[in-house]
PDB file of N, CA and C in Angstrom:
ATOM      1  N   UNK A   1      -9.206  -6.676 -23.322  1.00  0.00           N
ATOM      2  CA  UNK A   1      -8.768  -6.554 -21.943  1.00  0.00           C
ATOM      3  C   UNK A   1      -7.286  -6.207 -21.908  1.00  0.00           C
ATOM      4  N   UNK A   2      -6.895  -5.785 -20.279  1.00  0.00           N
ATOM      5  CA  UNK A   2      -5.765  -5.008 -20.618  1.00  0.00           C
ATOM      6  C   UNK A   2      -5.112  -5.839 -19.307  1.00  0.00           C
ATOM      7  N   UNK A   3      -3.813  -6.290 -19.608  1.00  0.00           N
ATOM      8  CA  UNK A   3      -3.059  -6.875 -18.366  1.00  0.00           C
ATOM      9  C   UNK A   3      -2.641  -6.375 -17.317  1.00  0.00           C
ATOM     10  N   UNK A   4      -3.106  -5.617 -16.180  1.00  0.00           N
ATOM     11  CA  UNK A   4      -2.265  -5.147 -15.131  1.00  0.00           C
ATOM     12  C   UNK A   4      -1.551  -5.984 -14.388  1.00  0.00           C
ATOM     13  N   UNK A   5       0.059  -5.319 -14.036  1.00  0.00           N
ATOM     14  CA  UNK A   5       0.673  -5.797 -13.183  1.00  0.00           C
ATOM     15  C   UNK A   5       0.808  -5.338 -11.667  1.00  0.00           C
ATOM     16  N   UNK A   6       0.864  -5.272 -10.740  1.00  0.00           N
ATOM     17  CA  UNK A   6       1.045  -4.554  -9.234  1.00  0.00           C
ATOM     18  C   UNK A   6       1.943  -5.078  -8.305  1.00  0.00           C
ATOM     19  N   UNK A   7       2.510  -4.387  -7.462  1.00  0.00           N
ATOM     20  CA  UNK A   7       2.929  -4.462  -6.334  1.00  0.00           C
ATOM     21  C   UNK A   7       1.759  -4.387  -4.759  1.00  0.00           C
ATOM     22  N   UNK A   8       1.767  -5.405  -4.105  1.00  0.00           N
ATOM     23  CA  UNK A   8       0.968  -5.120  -3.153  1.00  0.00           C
ATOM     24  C   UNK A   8       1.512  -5.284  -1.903  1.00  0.00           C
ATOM     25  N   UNK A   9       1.052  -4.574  -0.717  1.00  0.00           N
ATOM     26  CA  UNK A   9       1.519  -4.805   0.265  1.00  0.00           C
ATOM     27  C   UNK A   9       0.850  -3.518   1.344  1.00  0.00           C
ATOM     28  N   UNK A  10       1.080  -3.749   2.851  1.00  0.00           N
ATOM     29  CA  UNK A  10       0.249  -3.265   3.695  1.00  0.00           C
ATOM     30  C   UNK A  10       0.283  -1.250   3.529  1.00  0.00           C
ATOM     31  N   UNK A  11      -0.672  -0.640   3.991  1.00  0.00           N
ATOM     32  CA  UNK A  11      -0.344   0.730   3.773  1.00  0.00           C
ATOM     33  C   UNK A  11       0.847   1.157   4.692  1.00  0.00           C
ATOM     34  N   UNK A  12       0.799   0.496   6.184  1.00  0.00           N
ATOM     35  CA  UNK A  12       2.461   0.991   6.739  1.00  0.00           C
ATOM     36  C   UNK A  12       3.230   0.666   6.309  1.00  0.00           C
ATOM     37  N   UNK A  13       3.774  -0.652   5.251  1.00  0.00           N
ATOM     38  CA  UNK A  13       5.162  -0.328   5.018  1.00  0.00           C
ATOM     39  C   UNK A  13       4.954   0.508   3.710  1.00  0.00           C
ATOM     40  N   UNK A  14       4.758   0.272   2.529  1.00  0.00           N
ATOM     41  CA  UNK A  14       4.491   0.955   1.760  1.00  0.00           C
ATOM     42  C   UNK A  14       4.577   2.683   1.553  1.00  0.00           C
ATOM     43  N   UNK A  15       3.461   3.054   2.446  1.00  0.00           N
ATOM     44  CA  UNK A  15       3.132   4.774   2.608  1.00  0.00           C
ATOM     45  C   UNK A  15       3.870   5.039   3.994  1.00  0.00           C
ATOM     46  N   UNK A  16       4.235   4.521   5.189  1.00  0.00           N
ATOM     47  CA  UNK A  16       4.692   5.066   6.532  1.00  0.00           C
ATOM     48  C   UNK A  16       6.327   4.266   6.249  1.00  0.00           C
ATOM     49  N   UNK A  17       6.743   3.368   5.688  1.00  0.00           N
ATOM     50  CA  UNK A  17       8.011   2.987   6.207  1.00  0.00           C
ATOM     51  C   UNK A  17       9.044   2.795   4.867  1.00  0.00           C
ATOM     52  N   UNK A  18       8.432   2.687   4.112  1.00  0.00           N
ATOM     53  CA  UNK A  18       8.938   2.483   2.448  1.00  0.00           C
ATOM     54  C   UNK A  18       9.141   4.018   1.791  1.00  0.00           C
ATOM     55  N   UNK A  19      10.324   3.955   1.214  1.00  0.00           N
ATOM     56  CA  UNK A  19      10.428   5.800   0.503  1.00  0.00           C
ATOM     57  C   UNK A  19       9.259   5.501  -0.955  1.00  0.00           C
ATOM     58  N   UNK A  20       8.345   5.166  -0.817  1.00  0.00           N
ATOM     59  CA  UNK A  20       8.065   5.094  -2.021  1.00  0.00           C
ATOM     60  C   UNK A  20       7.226   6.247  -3.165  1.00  0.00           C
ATOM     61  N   UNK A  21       7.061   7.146  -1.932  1.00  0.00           N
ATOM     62  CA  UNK A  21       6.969   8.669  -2.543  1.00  0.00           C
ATOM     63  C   UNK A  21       8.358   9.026  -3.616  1.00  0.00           C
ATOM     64  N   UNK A  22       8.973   8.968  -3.162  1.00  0.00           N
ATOM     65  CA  UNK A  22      10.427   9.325  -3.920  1.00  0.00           C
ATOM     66  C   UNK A  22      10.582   8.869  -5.011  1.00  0.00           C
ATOM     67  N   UNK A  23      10.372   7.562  -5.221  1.00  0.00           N
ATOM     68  CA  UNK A  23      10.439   6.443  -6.155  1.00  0.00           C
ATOM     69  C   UNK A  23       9.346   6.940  -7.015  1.00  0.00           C
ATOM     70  N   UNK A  24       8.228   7.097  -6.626  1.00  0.00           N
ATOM     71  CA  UNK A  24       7.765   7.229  -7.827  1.00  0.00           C
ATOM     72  C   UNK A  24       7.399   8.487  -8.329  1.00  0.00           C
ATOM     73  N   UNK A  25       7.633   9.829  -7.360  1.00  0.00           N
ATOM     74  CA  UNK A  25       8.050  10.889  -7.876  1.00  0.00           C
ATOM     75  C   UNK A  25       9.079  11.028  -8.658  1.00  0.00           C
ATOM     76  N   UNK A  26      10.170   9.962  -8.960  1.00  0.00           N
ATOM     77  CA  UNK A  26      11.427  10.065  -9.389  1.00  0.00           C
ATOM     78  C   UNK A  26      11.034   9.586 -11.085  1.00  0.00           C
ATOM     79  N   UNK A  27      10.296   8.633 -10.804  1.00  0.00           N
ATOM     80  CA  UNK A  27       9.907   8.023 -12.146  1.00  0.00           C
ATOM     81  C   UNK A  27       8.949   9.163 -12.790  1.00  0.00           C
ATOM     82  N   UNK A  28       7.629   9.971 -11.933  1.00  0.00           N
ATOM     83  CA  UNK A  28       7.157  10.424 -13.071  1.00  0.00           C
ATOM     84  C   UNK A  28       7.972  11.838 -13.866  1.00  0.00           C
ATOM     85  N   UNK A  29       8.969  12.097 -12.857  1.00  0.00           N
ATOM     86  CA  UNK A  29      10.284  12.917 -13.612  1.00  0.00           C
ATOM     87  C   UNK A  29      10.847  12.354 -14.832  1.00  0.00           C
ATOM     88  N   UNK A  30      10.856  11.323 -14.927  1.00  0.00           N
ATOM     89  CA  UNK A  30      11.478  10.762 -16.019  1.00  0.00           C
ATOM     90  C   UNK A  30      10.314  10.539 -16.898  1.00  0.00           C
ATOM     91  N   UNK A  31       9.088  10.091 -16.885  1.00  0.00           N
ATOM     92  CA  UNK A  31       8.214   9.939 -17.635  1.00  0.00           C
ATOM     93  C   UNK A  31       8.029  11.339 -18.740  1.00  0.00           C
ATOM     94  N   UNK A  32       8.248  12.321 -17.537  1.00  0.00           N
ATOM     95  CA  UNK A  32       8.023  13.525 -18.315  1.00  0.00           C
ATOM     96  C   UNK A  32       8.893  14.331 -19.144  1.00  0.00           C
ATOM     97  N   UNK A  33      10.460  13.867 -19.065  1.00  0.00           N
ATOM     98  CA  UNK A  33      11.519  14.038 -19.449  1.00  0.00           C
ATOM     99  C   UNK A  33      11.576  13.430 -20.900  1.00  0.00           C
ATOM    100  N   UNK A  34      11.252  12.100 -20.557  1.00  0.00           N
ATOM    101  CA  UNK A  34      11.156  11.312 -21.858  1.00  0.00           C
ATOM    102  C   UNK A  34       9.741  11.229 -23.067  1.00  0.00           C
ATOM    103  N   UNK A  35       9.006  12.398 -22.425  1.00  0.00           N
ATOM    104  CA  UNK A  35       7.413  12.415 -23.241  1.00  0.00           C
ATOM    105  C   UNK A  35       6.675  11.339 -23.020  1.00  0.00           C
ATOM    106  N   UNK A  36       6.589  10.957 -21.964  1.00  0.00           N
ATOM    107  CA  UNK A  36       6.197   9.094 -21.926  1.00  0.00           C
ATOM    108  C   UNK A  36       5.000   9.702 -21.358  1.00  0.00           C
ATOM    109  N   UNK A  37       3.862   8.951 -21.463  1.00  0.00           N
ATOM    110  CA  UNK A  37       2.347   8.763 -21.127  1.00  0.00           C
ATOM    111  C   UNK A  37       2.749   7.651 -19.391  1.00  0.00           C
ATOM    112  N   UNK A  38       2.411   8.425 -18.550  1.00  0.00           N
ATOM    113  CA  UNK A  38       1.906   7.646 -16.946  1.00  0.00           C
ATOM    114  C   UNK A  38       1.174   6.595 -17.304  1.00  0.00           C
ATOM    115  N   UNK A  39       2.197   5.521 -16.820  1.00  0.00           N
ATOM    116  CA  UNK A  39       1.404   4.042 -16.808  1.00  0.00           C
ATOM    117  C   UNK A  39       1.511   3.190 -15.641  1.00  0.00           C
ATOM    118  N   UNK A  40       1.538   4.174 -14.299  1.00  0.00           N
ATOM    119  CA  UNK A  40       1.243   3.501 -13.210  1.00  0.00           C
ATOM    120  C   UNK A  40       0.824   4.485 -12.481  1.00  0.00           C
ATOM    121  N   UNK A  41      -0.474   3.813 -11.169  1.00  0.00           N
ATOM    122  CA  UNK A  41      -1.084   4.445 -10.086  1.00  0.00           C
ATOM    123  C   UNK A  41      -0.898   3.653  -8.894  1.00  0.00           C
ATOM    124  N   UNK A  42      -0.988   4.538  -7.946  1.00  0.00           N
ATOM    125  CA  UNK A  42      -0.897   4.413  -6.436  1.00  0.00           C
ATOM    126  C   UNK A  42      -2.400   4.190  -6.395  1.00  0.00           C
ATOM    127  N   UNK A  43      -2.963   2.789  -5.673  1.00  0.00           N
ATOM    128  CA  UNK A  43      -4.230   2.999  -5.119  1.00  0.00           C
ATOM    129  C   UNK A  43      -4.540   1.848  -3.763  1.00  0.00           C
ATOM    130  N   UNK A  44      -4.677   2.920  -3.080  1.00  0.00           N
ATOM    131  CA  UNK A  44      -4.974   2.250  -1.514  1.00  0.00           C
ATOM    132  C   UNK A  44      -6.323   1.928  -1.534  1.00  0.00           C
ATOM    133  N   UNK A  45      -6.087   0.482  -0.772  1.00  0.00           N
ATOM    134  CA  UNK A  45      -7.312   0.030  -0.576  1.00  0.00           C
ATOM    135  C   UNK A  45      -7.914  -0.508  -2.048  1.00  0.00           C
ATOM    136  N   UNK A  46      -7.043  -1.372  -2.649  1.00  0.00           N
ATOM    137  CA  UNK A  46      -7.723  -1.495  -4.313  1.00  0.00           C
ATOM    138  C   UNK A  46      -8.444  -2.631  -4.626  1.00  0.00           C
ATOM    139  N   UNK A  47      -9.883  -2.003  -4.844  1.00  0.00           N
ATOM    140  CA  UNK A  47     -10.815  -3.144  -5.112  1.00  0.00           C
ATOM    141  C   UNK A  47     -10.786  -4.553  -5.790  1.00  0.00           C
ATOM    142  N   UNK A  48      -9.647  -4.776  -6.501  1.00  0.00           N
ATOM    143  CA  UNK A  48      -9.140  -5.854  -7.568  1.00  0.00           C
ATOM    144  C   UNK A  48      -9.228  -6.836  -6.550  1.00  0.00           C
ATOM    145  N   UNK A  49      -8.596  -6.548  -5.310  1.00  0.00           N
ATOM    146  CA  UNK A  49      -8.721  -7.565  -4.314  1.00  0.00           C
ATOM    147  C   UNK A  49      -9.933  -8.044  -3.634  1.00  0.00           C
ATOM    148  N   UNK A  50     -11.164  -7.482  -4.176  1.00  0.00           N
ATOM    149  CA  UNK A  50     -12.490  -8.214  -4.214  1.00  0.00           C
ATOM    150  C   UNK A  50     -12.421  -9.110  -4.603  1.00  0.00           C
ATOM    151  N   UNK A  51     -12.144  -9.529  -6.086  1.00  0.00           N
ATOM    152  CA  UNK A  51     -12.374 -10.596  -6.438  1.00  0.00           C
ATOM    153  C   UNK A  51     -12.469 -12.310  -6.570  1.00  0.00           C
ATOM    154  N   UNK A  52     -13.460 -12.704  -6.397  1.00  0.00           N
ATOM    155  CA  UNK A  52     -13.123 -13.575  -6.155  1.00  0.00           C
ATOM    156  C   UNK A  52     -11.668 -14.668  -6.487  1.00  0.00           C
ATOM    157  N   UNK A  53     -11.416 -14.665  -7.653  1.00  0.00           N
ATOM    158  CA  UNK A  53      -9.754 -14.919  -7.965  1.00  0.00           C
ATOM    159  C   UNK A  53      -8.725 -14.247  -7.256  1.00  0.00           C
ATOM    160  N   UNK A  54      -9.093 -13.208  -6.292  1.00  0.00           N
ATOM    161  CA  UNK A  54      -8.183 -12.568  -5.950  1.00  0.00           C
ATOM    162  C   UNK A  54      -7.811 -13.137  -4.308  1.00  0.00           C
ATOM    163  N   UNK A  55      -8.889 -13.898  -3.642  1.00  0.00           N
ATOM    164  CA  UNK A  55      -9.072 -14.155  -2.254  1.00  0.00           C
ATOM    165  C   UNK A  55      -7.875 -14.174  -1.758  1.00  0.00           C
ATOM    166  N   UNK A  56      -7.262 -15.474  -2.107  1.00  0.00           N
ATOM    167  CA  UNK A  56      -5.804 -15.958  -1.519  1.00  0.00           C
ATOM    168  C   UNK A  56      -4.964 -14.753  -1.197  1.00  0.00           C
ATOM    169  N   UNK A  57      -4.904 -14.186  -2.534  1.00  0.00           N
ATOM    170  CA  UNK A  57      -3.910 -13.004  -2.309  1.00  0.00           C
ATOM    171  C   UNK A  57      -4.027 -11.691  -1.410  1.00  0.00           C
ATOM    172  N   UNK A  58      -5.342 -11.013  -1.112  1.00  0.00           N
ATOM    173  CA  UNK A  58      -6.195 -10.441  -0.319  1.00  0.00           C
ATOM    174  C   UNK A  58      -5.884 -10.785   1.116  1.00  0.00           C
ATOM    175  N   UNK A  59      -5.969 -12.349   1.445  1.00  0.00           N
ATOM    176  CA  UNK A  59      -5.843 -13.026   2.662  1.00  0.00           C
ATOM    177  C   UNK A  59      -4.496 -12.937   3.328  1.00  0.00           C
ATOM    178  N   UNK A  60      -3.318 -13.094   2.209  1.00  0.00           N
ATOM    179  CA  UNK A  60      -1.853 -13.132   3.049  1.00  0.00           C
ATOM    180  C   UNK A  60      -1.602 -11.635   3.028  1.00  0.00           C
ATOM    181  N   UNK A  61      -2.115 -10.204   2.665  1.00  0.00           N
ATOM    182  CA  UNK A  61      -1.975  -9.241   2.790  1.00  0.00           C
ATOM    183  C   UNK A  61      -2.108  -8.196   3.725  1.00  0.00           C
ATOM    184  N   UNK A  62      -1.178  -7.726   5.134  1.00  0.00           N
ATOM    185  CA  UNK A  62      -2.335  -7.380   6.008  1.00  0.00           C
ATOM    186  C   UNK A  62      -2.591  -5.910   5.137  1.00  0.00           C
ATOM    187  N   UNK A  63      -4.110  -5.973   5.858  1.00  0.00           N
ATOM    188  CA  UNK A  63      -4.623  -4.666   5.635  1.00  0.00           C
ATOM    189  C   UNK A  63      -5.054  -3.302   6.519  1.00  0.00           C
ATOM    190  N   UNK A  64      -5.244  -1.984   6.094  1.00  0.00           N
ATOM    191  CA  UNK A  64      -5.448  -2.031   4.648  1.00  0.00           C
ATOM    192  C   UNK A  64      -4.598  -1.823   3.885  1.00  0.00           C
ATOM    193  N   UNK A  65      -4.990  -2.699   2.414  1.00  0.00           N
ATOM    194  CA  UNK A  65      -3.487  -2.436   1.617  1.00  0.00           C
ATOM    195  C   UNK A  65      -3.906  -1.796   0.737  1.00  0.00           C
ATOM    196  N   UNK A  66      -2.258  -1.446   0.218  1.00  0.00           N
ATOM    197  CA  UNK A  66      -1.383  -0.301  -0.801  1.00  0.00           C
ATOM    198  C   UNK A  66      -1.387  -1.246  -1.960  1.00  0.00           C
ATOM    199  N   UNK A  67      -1.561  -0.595  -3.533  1.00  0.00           N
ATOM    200  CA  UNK A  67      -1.096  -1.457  -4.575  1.00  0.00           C
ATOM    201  C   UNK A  67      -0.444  -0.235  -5.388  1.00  0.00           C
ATOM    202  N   UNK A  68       0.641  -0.574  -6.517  1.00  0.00           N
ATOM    203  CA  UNK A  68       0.905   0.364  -7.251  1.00  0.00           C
ATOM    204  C   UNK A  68       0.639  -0.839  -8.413  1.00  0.00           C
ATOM    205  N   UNK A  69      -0.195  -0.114  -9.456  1.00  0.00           N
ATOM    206  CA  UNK A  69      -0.484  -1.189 -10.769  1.00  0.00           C
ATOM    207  C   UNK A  69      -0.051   0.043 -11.757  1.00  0.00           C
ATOM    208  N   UNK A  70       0.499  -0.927 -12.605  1.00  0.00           N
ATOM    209  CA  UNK A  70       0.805  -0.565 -13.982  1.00  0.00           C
ATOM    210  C   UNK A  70       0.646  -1.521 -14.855  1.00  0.00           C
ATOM    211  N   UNK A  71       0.976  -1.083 -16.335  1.00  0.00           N
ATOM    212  CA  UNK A  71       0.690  -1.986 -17.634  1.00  0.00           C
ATOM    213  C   UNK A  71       2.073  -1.943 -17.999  1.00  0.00           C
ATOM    214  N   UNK A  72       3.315  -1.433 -17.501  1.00  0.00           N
ATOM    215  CA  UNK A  72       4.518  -1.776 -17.475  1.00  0.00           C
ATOM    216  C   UNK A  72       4.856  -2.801 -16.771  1.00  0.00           C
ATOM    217  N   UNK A  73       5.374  -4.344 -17.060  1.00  0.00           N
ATOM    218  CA  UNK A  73       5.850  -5.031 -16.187  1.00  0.00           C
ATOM    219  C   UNK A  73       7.253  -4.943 -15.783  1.00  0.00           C
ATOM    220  N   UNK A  74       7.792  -4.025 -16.018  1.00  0.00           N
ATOM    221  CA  UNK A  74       9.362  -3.975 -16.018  1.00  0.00           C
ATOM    222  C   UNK A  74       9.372  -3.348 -14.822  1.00  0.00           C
ATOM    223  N   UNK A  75       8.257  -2.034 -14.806  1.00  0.00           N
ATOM    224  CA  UNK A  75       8.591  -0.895 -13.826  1.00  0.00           C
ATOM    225  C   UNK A  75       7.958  -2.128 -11.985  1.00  0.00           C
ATOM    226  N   UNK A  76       6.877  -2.587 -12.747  1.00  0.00           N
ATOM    227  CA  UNK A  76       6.682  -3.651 -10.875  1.00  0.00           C
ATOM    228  C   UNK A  76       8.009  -4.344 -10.731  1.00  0.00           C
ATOM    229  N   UNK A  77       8.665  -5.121 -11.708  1.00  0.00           N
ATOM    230  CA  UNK A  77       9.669  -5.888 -11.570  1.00  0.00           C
ATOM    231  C   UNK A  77      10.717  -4.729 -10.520  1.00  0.00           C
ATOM    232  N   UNK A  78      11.101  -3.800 -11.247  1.00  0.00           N
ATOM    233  CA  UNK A  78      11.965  -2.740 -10.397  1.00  0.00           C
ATOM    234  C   UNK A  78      11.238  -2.627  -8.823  1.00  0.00           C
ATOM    235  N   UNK A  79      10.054  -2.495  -8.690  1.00  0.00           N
ATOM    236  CA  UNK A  79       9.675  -2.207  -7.545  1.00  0.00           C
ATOM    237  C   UNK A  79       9.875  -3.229  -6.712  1.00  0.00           C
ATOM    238  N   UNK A  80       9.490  -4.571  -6.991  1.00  0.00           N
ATOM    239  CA  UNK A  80       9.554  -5.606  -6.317  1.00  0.00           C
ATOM    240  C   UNK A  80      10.917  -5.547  -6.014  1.00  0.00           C
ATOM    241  N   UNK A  81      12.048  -5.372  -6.205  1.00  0.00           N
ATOM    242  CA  UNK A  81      13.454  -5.251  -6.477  1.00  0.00           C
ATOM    243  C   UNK A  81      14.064  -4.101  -5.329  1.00  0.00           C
ATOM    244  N   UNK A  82      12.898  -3.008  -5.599  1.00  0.00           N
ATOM    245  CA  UNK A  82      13.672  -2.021  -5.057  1.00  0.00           C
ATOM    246  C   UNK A  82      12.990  -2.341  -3.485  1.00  0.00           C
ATOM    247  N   UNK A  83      11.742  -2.656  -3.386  1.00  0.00           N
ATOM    248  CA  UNK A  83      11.141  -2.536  -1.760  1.00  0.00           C
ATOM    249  C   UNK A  83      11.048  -4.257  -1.271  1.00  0.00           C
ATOM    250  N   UNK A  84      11.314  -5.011  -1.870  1.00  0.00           N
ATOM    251  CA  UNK A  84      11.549  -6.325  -1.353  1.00  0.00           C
ATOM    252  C   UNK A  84      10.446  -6.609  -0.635  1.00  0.00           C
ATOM    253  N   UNK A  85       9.705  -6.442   0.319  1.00  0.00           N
ATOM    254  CA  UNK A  85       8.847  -7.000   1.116  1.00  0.00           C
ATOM    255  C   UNK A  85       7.332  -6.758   0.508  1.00  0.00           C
ATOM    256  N   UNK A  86       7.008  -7.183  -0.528  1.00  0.00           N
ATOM    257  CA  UNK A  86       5.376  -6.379  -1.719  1.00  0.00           C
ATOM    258  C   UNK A  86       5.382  -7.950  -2.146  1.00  0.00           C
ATOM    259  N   UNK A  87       3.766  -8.141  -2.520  1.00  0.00           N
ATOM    260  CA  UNK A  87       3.449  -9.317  -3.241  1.00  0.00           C
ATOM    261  C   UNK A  87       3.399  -8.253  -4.517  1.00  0.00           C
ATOM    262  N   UNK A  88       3.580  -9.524  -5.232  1.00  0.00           N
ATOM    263  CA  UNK A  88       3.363  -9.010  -6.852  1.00  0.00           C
ATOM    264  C   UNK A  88       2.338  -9.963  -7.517  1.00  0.00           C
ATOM    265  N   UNK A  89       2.093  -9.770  -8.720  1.00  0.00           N
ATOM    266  CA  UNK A  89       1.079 -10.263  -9.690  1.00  0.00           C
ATOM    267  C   UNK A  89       0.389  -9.617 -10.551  1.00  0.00           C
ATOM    268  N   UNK A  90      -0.713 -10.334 -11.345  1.00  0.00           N
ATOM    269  CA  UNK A  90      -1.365  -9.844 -12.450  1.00  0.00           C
ATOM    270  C   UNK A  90      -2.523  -9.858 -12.666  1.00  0.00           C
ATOM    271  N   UNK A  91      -3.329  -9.329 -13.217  1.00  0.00           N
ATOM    272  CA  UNK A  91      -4.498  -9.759 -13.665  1.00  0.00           C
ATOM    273  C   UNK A  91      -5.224  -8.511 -15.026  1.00  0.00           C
ATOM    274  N   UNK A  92      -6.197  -9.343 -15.380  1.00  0.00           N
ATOM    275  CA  UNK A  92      -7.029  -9.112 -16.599  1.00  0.00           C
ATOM    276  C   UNK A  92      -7.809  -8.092 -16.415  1.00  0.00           C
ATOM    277  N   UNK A  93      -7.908  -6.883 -17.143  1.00  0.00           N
ATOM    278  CA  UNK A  93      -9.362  -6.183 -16.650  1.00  0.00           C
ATOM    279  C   UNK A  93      -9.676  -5.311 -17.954  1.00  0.00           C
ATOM    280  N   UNK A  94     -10.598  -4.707 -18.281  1.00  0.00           N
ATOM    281  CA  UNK A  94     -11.914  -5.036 -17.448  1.00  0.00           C
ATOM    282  C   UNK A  94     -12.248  -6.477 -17.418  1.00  0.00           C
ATOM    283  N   UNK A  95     -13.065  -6.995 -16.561  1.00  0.00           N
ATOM    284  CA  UNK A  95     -13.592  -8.033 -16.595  1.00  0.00           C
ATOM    285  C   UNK A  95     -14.947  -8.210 -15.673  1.00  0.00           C
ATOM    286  N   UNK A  96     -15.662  -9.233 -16.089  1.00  0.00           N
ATOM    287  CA  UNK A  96     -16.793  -9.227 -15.098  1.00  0.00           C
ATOM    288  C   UNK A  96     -16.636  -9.240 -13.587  1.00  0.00           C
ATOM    289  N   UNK A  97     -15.231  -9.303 -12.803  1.00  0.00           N
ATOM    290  CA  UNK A  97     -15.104  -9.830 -11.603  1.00  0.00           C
ATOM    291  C   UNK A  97     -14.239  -8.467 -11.548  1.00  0.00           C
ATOM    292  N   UNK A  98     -13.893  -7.848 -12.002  1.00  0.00           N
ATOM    293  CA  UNK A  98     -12.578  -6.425 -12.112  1.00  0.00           C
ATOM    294  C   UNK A  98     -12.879  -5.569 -12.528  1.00  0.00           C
ATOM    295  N   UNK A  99     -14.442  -5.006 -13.068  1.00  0.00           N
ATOM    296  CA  UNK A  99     -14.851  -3.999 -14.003  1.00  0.00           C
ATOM    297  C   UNK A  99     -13.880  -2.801 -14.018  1.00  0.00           C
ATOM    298  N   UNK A 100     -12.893  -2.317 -13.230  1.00  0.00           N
ATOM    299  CA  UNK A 100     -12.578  -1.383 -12.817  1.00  0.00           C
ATOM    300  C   UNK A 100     -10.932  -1.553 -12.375  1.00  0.00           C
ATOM    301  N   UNK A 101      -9.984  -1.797 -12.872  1.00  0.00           N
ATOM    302  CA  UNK A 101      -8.637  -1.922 -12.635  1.00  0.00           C
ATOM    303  C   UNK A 101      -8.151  -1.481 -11.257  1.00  0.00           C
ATOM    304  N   UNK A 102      -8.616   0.204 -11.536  1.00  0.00           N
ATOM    305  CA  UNK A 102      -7.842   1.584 -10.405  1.00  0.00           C
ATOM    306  C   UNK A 102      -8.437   1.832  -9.534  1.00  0.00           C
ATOM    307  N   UNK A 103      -9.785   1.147  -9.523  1.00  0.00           N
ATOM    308  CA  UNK A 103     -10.674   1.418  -8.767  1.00  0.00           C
ATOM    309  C   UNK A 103     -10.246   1.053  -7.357  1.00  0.00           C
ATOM    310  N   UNK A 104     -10.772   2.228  -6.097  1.00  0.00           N
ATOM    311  CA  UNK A 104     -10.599   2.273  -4.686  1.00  0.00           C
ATOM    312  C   UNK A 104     -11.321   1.475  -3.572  1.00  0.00           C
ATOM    313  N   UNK A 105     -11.291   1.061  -2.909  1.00  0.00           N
ATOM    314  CA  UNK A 105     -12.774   1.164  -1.974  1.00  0.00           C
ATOM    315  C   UNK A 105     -12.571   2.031  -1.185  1.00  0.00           C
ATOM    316  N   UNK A 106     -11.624   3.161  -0.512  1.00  0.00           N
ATOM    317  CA  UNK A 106     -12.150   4.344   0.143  1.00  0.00           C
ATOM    318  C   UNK A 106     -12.441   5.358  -1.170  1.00  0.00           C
ATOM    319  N   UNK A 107     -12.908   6.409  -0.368  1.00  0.00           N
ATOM    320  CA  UNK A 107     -13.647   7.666  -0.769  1.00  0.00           C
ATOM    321  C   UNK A 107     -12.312   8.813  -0.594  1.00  0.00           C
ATOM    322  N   UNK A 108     -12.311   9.257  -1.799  1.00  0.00           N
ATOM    323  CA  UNK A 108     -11.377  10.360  -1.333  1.00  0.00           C
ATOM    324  C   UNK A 108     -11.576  11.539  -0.153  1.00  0.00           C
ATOM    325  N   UNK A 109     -10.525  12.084   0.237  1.00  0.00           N
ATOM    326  CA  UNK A 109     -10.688  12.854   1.712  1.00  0.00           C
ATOM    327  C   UNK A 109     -10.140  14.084   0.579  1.00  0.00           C
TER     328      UNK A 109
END
């Protein structure tokens, strides 16, 4: 299993009030600068928050929410840092309750 870390928080501040296009257009500039392999995604609406371990956190979130997960904990640490108002945390996946890390519950448009 693989540890993801995330930033979570509602899709308006996040995608409508947060620059966070910039931010992480800025980073995958540098990812690519430095030959580095992408180790974080944008995913709205992210199923992780099914889980049952996940309730609590799901509950103080309004929705629908925004997560950015990575397997970098440095780069959430920066985020949490840079947008201040995001829950953060972790979890295990795959797992029987997480089969699916990145996984969405909308459908792409």
């Amino acid at each position: 299993m693989t540890t993801y870390h995330y930033v979570l928080a509602s899709h308006r501040f996040l995608i409508e009030e947060e620059p966070l296009d910039e931010v992480l257009k800025e980073r995958v500039r540098h990812y690519h600068e430095q030959e580095k392999e992408i180790d974080f995604w944008l995913v709205k609406q992210p199923a992780f928050l099914e889980a049952p371990e996940m309730a609590e956190i799901k509950k103080s979130c309004p929705q629908p929410a925004v997560a950015v997960i990575s397997t970098h904990p440095q780069f959430i640490t920066y985020l949490k840092l840079r947008l201040e108002f995001v829950s953060t945390g972790q979890f295990e996946a795959p797992s029987n309750t997480i089969p699916d890390p990145l996984a969405s519950l909308t459908t792409a448009s």
